[in-house]
Protein backbone atom coordinates (compact mmCIF):
# COMPACT_ATOMS: atom_id res chain seq x y z
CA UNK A 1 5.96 8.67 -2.36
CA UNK A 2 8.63 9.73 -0.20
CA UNK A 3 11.16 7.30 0.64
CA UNK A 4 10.37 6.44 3.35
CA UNK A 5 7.18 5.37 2.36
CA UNK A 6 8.62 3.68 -0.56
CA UNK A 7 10.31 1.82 1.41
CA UNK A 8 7.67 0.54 3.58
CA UNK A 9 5.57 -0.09 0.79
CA UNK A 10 8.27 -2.22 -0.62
CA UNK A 11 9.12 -4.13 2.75
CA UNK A 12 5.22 -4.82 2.84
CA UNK A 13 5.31 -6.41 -0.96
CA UNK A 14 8.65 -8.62 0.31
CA UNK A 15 6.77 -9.62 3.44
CA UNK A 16 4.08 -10.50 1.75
CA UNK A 17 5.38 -13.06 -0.77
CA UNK A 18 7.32 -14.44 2.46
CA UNK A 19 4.22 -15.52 3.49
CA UNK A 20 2.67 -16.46 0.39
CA UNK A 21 5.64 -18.79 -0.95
CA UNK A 22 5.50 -20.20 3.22
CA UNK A 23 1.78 -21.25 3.27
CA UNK A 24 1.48 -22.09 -0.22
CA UNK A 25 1.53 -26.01 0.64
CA UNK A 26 -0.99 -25.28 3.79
CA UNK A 27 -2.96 -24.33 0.61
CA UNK A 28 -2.28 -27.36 -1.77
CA UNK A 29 -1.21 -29.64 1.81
CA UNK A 30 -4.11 -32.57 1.10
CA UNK A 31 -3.43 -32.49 -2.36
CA UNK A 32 -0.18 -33.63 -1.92
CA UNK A 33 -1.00 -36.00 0.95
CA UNK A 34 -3.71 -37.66 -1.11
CA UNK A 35 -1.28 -37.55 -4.02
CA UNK A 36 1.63 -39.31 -2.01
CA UNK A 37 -0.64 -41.34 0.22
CA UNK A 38 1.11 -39.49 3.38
CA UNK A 39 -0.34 -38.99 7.13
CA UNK A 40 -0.54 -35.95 8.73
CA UNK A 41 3.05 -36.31 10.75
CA UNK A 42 4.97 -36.05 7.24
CA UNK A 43 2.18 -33.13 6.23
CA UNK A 44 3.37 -31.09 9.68
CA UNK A 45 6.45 -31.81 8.64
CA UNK A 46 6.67 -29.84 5.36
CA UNK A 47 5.74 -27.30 7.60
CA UNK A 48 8.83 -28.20 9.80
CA UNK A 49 11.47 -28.50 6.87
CA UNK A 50 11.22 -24.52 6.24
CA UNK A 51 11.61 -23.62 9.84
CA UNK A 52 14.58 -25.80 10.38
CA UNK A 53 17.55 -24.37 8.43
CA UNK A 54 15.28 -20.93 8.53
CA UNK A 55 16.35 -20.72 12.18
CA UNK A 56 19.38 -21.59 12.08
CA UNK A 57 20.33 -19.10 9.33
CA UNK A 58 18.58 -16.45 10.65
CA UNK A 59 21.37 -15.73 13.30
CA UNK A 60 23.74 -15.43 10.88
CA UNK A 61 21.90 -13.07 8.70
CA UNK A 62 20.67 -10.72 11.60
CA UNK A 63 24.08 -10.21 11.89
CA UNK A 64 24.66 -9.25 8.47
CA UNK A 65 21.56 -7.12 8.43
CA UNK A 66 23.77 -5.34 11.38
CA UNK A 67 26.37 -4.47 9.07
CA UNK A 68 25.95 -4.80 5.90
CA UNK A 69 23.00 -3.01 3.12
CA UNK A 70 19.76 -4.79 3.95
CA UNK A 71 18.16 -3.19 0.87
CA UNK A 72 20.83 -5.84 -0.58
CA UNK A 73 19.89 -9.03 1.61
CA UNK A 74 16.22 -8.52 0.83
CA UNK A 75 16.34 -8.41 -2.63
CA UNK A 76 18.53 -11.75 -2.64
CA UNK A 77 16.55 -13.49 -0.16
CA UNK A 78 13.36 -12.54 -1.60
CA UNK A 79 15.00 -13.53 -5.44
CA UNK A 80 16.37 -17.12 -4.13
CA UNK A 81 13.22 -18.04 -1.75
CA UNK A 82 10.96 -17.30 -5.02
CA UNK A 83 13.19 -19.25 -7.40
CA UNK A 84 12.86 -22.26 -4.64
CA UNK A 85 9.10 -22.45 -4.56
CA UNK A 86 8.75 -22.41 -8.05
CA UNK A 87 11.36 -25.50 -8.18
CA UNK A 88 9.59 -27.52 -5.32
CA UNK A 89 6.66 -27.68 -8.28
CA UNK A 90 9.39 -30.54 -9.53
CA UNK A 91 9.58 -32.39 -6.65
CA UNK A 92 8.78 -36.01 -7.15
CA UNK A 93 8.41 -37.55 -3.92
CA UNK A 94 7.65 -36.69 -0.56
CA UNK A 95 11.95 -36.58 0.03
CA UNK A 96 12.80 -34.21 -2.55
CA UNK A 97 10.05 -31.20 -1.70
CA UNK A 98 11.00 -31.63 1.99
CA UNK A 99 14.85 -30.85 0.86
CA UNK A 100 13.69 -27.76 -1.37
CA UNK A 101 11.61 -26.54 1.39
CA UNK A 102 14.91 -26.31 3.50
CA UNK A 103 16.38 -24.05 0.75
CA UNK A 104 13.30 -21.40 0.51
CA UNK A 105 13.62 -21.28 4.66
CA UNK A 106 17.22 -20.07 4.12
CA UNK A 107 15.69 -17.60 1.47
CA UNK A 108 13.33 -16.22 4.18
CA UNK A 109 15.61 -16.07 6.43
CA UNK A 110 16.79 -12.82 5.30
CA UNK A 111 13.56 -10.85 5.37
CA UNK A 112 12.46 -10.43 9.13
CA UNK A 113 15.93 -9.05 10.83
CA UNK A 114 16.88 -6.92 8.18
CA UNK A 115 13.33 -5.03 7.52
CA UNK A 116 12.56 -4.76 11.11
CA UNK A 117 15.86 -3.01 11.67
CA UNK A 118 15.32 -1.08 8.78
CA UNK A 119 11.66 0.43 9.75
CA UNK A 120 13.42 1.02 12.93
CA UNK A 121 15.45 3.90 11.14
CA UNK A 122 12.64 4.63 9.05
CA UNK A 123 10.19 5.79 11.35
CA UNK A 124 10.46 7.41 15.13
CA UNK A 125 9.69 5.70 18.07
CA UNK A 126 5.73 7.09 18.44
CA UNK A 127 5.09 5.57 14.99
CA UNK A 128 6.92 2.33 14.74
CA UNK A 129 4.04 -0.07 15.90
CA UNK A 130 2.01 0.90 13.14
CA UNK A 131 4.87 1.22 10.91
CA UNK A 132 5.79 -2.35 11.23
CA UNK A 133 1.81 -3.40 11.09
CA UNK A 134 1.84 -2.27 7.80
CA UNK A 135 5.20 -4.32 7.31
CA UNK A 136 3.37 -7.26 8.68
CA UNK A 137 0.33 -6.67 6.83
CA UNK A 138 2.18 -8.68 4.36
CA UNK A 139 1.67 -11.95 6.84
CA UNK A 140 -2.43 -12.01 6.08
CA UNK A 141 -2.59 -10.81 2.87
CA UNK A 142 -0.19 -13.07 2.15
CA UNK A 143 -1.49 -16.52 3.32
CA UNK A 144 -4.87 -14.63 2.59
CA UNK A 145 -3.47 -15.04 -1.42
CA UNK A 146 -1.85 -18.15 -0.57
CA UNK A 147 -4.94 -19.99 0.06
CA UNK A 148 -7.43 -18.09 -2.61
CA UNK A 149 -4.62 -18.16 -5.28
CA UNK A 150 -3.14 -21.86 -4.34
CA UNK A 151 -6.45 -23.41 -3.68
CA UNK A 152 -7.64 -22.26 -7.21
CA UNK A 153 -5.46 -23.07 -9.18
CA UNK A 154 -4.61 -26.54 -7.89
CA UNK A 155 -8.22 -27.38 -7.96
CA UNK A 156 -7.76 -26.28 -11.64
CA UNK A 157 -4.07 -27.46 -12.38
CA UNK A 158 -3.13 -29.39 -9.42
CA UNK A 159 -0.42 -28.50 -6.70
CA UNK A 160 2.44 -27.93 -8.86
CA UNK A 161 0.70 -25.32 -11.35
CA UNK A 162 0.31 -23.13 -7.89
CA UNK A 163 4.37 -23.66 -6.86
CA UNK A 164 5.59 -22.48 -10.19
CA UNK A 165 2.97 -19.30 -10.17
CA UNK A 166 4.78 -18.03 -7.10
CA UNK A 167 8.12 -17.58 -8.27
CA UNK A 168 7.22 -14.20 -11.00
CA UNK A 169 5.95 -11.53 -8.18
CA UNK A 170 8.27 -12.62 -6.22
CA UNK A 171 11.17 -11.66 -8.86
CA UNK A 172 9.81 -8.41 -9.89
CA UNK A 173 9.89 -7.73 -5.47
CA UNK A 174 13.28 -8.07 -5.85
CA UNK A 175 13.99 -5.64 -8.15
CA UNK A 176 12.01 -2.81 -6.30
CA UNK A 177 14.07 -3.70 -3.24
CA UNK A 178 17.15 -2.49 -5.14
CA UNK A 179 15.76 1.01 -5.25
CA UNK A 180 14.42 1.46 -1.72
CA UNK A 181 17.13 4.39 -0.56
CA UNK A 182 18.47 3.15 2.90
CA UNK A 183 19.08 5.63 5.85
CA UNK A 184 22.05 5.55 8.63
CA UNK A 185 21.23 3.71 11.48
CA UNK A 186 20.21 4.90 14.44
CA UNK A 187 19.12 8.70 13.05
CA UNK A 188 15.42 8.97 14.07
CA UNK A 189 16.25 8.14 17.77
CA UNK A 190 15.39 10.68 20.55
CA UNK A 191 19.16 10.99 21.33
CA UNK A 192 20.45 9.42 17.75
CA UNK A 193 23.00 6.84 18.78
CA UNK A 194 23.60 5.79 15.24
CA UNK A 195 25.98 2.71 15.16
CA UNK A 196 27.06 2.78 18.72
CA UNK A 197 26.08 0.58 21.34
CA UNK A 198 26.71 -0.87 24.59
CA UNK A 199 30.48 -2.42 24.66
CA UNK A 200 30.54 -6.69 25.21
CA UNK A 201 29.21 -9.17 22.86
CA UNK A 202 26.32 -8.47 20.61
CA UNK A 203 24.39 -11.97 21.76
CA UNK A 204 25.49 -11.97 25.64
CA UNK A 205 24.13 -7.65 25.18
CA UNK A 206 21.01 -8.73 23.62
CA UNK A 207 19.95 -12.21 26.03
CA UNK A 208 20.64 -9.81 29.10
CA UNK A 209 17.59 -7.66 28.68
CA UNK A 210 15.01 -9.75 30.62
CA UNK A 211 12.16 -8.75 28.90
CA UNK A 212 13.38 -10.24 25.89
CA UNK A 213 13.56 -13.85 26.96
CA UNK A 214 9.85 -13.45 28.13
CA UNK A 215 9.19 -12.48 24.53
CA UNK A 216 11.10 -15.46 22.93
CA UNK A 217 8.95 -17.41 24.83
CA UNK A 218 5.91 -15.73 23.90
CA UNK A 219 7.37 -16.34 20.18
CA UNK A 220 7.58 -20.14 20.23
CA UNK A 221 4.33 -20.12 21.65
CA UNK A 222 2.76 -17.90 19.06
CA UNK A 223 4.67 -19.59 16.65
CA UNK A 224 3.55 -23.24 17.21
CA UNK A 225 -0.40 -22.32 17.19
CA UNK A 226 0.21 -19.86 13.81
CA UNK A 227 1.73 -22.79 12.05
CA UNK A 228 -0.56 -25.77 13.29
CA UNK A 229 -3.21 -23.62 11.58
CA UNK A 230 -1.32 -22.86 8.55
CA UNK A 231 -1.13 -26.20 8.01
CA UNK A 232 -4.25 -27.37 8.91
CA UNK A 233 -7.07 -25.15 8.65
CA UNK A 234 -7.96 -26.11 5.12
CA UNK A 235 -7.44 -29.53 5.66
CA UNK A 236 -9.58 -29.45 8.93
CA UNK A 237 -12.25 -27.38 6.84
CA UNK A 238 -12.48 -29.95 3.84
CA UNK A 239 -12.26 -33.13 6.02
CA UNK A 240 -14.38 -32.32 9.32
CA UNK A 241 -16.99 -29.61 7.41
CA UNK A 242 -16.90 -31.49 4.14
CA UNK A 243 -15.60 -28.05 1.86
CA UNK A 244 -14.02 -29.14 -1.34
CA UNK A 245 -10.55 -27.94 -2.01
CA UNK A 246 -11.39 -24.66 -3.87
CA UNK A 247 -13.99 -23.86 -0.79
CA UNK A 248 -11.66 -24.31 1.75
CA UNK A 249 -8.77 -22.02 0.06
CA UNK A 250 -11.29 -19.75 -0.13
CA UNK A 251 -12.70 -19.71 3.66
CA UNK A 252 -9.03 -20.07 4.38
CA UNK A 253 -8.13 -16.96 2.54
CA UNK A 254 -10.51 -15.13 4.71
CA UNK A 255 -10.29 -16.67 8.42
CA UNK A 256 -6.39 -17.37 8.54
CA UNK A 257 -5.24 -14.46 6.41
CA UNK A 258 -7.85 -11.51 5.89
CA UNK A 259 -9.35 -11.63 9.14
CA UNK A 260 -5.48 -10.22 10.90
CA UNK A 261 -6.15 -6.91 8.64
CA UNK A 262 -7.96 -5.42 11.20
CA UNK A 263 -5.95 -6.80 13.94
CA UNK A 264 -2.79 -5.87 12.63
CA UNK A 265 -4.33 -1.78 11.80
CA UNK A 266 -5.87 -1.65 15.11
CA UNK A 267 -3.35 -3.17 17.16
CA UNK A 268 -0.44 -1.37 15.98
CA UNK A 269 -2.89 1.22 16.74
CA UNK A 270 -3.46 0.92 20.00
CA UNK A 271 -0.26 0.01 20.98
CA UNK A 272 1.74 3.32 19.64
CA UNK A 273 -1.12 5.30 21.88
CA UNK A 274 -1.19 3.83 25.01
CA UNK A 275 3.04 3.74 24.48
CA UNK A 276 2.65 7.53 24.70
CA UNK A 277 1.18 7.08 28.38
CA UNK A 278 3.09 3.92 29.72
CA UNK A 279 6.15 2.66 28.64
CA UNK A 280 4.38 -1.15 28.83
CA UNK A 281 1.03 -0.14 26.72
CA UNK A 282 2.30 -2.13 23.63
CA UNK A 283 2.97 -4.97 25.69
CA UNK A 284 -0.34 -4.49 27.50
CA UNK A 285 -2.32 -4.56 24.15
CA UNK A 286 -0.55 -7.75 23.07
CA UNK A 287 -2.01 -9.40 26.28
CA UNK A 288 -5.13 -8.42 25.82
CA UNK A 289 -5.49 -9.23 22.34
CA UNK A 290 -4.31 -13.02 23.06
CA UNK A 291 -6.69 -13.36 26.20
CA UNK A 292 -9.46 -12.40 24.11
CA UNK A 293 -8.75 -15.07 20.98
CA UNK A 294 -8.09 -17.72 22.93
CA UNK A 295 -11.57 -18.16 23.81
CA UNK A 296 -13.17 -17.39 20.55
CA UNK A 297 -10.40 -20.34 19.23
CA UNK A 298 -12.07 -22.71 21.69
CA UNK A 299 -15.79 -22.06 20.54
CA UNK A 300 -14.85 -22.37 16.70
CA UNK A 301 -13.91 -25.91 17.61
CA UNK A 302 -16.96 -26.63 18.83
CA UNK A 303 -19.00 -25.68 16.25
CA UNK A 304 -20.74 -29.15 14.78
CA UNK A 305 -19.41 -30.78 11.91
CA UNK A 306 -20.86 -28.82 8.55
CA UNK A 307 -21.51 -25.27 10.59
CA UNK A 308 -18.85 -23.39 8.03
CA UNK A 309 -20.21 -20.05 8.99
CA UNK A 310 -20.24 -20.69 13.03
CA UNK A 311 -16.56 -22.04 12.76
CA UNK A 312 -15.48 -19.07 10.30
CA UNK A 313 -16.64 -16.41 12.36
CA UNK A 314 -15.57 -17.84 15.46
CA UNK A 315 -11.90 -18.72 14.11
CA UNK A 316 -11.93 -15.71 11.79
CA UNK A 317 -12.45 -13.09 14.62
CA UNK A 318 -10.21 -15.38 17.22
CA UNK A 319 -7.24 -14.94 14.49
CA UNK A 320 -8.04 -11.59 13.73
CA UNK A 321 -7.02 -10.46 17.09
CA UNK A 322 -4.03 -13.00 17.81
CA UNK A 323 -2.44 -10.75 14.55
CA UNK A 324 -1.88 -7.89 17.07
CA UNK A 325 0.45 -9.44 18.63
CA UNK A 326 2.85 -8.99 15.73
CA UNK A 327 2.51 -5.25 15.99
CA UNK A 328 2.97 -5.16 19.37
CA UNK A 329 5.81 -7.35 20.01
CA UNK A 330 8.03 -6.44 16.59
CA UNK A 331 8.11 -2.74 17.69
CA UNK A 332 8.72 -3.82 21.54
CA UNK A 333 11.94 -5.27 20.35
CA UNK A 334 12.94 -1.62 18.71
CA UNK A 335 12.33 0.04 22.00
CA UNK A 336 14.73 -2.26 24.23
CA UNK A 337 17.40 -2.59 21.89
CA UNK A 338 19.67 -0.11 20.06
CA UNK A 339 19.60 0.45 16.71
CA UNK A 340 23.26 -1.19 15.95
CA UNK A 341 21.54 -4.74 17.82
CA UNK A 342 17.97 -4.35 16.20
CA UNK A 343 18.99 -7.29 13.55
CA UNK A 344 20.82 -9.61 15.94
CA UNK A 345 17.48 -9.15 18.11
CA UNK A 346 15.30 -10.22 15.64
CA UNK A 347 17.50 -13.06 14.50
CA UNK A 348 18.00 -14.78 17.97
CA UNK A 349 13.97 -14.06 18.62
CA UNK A 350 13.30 -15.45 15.21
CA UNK A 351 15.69 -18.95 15.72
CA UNK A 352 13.94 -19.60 18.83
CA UNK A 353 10.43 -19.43 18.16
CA UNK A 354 11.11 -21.38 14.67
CA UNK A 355 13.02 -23.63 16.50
CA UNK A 356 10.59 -23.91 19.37
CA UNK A 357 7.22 -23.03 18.25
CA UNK A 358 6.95 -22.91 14.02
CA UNK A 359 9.01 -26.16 13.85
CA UNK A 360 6.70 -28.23 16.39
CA UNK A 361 3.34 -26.16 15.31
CA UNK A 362 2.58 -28.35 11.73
CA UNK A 363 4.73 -31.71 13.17
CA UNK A 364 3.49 -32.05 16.86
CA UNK A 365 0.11 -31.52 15.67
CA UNK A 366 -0.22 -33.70 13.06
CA UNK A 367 1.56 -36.45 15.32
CA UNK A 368 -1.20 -35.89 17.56
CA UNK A 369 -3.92 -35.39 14.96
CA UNK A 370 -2.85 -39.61 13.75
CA UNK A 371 -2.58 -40.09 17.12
CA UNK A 372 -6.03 -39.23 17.76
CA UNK A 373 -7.14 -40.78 14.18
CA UNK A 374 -5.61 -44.01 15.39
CA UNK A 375 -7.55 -43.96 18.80
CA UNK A 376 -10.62 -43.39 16.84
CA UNK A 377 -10.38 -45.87 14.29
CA UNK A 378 -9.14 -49.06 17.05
CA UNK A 379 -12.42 -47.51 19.31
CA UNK A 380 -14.65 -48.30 15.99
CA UNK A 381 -13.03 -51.80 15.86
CA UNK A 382 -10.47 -51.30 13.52
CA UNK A 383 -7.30 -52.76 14.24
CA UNK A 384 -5.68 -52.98 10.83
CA UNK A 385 -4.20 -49.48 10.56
CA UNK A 386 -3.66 -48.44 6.79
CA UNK A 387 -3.88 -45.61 4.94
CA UNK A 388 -7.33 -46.82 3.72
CA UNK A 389 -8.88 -47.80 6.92
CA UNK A 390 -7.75 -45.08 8.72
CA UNK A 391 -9.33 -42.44 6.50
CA UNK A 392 -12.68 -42.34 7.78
CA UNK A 393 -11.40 -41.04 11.17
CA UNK A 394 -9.06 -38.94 9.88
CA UNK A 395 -11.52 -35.93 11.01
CA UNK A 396 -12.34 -36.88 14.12
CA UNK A 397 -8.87 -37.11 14.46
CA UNK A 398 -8.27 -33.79 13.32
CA UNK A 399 -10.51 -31.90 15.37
CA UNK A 400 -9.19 -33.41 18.95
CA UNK A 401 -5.72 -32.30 18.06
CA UNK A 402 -7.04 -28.93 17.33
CA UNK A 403 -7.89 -28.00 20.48
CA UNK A 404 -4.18 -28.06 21.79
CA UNK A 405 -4.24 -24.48 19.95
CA UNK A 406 -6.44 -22.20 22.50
CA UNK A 407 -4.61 -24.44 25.22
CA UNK A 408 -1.55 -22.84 24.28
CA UNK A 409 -2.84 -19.31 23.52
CA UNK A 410 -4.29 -19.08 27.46
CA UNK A 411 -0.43 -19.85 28.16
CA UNK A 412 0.77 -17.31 25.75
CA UNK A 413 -1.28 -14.24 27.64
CA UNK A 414 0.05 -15.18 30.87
CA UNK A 415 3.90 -14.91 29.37
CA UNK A 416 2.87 -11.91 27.44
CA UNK A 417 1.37 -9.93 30.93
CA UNK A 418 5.04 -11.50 32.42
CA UNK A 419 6.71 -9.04 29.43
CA UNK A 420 4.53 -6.27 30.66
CA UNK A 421 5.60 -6.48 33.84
CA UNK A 422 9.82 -5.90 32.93
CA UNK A 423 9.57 -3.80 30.07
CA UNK A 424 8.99 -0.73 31.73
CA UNK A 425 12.73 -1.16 32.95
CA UNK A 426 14.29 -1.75 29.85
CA UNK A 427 13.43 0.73 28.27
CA UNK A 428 13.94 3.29 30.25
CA UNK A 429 17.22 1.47 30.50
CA UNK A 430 18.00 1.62 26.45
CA UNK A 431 17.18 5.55 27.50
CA UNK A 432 19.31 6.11 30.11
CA UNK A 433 22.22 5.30 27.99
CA UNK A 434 20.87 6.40 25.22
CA UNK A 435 21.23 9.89 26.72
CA UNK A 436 24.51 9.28 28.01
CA UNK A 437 26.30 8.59 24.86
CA UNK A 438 25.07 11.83 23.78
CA UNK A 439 26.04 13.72 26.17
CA UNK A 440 29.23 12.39 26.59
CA UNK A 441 31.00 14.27 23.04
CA UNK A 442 29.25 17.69 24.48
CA UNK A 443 31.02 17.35 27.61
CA UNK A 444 34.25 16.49 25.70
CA UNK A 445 33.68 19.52 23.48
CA UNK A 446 32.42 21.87 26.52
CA UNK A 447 35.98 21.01 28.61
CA UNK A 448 38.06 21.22 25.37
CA UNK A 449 36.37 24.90 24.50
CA UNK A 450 37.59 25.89 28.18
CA UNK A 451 40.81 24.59 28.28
C-alpha cells in the first residue's frame, strides 16, 4: 500500500473503534437500565457524559493536532479511550460509568481534528470528499459492530462482557497509528501554502468565515438526531416492536450503522464531482441528501407496532442518506480553511455540535420520551408513577418522542441550502490568498535577480 493509503486505511480502523467504544452502551443501553432500574433521562444521559468533557477537550487538541505529530495524538487517544471502555465494564452504579464515560470522551477527543487535517495533506482537493468518506466509513461500520457485537454478547454474557471486549482492537489500532508516515502540511494544495496562514488569531481567523457558522449549526443539528438514535433505536425496536435484545442489535447493526455505507461511498461521490463544476456542489449534495431522509424518518415512525421490516427499511434507507452529510461537510471544512487551521476548524465545529446537538440528542429525548410515558400512563388512570407502573407505557412513550428527529432534519436542510448559498465566497476567498502567498517569494526573488 502506499502511504498514503496506509494511512487512510489506518485513520478508517481508528475511526471506527471511535464509534464502536461510543455506541457500545446504545447497544447494551436497556440492559443497564433494567439492571439499575433507571428511566430514559439518566439512559440519554450516558449518552451526554461522553460529549461533555469530549467538547470541551476537543479545542484544545485541534490545536495540538495544528502543531504537533497527529500520527502521535491518535495513537494515544485511540490507546486511552480503549483502556476506558474496557474499565466502565467495572462500573457499579449508575454514578461511576457516567464518570468513566467522561474519560473515554477525552480519549475521542483526539481522533476527529487531527485525522481530518491529516487526509487534508494526504489527498488533493478533487479527492478529499471521498477520501474522508472512507475515513468516516469507520462511523457505520462501527456502530454497525457496536450493535451486532454488543448486542450478542450481552445477551450471552451481559453488558459488561461487551465493555471489556472493546478495549483489544482498539490497542492493536494504536500501534498501527505509530507507523502511518506523516506528510508536511499544506503540500498537496494548488498553490502549497504549507504552514502559513492568514496573520490574527487562529479562533477569531476561523469564526470569520461565514459559511462556517452555518455549518456549526448544521452540526448540532445533525448531531442531536445521530445521537437520539444511537441511543434509542434498539431500545425503541425491543420495546415498541417487541425484538429481544440480540434481535434488535442485530436490526440495529444494519439500519443505524450498515445502511450509511452506501451513503457515505456515494455521497462523497457526488460531492467531489459536482465540486469540479461549482464551488457549492458538496454543499448542494449535503442538502439534498437531508431533504430526502427526513421524510423517509417520518414514515418509519409510523409504521404499526410489530412491522420490523416496514420500520427497517424506512429508517434504514432514511439513515443511509443522512450519512452523506459527513462526506460532504468534513471536506467543506478543508476547502475554506488553510491547511495550518484545518485542526482548530474541526475542533471548534466539533465542541459546538457536541455541546449543542450530541449532548442534548440521548438527554432531551429521553426527557421527553418519560415525559410522554408519564402522559400516557396518568391518561390510562395511573397516577402512582413508579418504575413498575410506568413500564407498560414506556413505548408509547418512546415512539412520540421519536418523532422530534425528522422535525429537526427538515430544519437541518434549510441551514445546510443557507451553507450553499456563502460557500462559493469562501472559497474562492481561501484561493485568492492562497495564490498570493505564492506569489509573493517569486516577486521577491524576480526584484532581487534585477537589482
Amino acid at each position: 500500500m502506499s502511504g498514503a493509503h496506509y494511512a487512510l486505511g489506518v485513520l478508517f480502523a481508528i475511526n471506527l473503534m471511535n464509534f464502536f467504544d461510543r455506541n457500545i452502551l446504545g447497544a447494551v443501553g436497556e440492559q443497564i437500565r433494567r439492571e439499575w432500574g433507571l428511566g430514559d433521562t439518566a439512559l440519554g444521559a450516558l449518552g451526554t457524559a461522553f460529549t461533555l468533557l469530549y467538547a470541551f477537550v476537543g479545542v484544545p487538541f485541534g490545536r495540538l493536532a495544528d502543531r504537533a505529530s497527529r500520527k502521535h495524538i491518535l495513537a494515544a487517544g485511540v490507546f486511552v479511550w480503549s483502556l476506558l471502555t474496557a474499565a466502565s465494564g467495572l462500573a457499579r452504579s449508575f454514578w461511576e460509568l457516567f464518570v468513566v464515560r467522561l474519560g473515554v470522551g477525552v480519549g475521542e477527543a483526539s481522533c476527529a481534528p487531527a485525522a481530518v487535517s491529516l487526509i487534508g495533506d494526504l489527498y488533493k482537493t478533487r479527492h478529499r470528499a471521498r477520501a474522508t468518506s472512507v475515513f468516516m466509513l469507520g462511523l457505520p461500520v462501527g456502530i454497525g459492530l457496536s450493535f451486532l457485537v454488543g448486542g450478542f454478547v450481552a445477551q450471552h454474557w451481559g453488558w459488561r462482557a461487551a465493555l471489556f471486549l472493546a478495549a483489544v482492537p482498539g490497542t492493536l489500532v494504536a500501534l498501527a497509528a505509530l507507523f502511518v508516515h506523516e506528510p508536511e502540511r499544506g503540500v498537496v494544495e494548488e498553490h502549497a501554502v504549507g504552514n502559513r496562514r492568514r496573520p490574527g488569531s487562529p479562533y477569531k481567523l476561523v469564526l470569520s468565515i461565514p459559511t462556517l457558522w452555518w455549518i456549526i449549526l448544521s452540526g448540532a443539528l445533525h448531531n442531536f438526531n445521530m445521537y437520539a438514535l444511537a441511543a434509542f433505536v434498539a431500545p425503541f425496536l425491543i420495546r415498541y416492536h417487541g425484538a429481544s435484545l440480540a434481535q434488535a442489535g442485530l436490526i440495529s447493526m444494519v439500519v443505524y450503522g450498515l445502511s450509511g455505507i452506501a451513503g457515505l461511498l456515494v455521497g462523497g461521490i457526488a460531492a467531489d464531482a459536482l465540486y469540479e463544476r461549482r464551488r457549492n456542489g458538496r454543499l448542494v449534495v449535503a442538502t439534498v441528501a437531508i431533504a430526502i431522509c427526513a421524510p423517509l424518518t417520518y414514515f418509519s415512525l409510523t409504521r404499526a407496532a410489530g412491522d420490523v421490516l416496514g420500520f427497517s427499511v424506512l429508517m434504514g434507507t432514511g439513515i443511509g442518506v443522512m450519512y452523506a452529510y459527513y462526506a460532504t461537510v468534513y471536506s467543506t471544512i478543508q476547502d475554506i480553511v488553510e491547511p495550518s487551521l484545518r485542526g482548530t476548524a474541526m475542533s471548534l465545529y466539533f465542541c459546538a455540535m457536541y455541546l449543542a446537538g450530541a449532548s442534548l440528542g440521548p438527554l432531551g429525548t429521553g426527557a421527553l420520551s418519560d415525559y410522554c410515558t408519564a402522559s400516557a400512563a396518568t391518561a390510562a388512570g395511573v397516577l402512582d408513577h413508579t418504575a413498575q407502573t410506568l413500564e407498560p407505557f414506556r413505548a408509547a412513550g418512546l415512539h412520540s418522542a421519536m418523532y422530534v428527529i425528522p422535525a429537526l432534519e427538515v430544519l437541518l436542510a434549510v441551514v445546510l441550502f443557507a451553507a450553499s448559498r456563502t460557500v462559493t465566497r469562501d472559497v474562492e476567498a481561501l484561493r485568492s490568498w492562497s495564490a498570493e502567498r505564492r506569489s509573493a517569494p517569486r516577486a521577491a526573488q524576480t526584484a532581487h535577480a534585477a537589482e
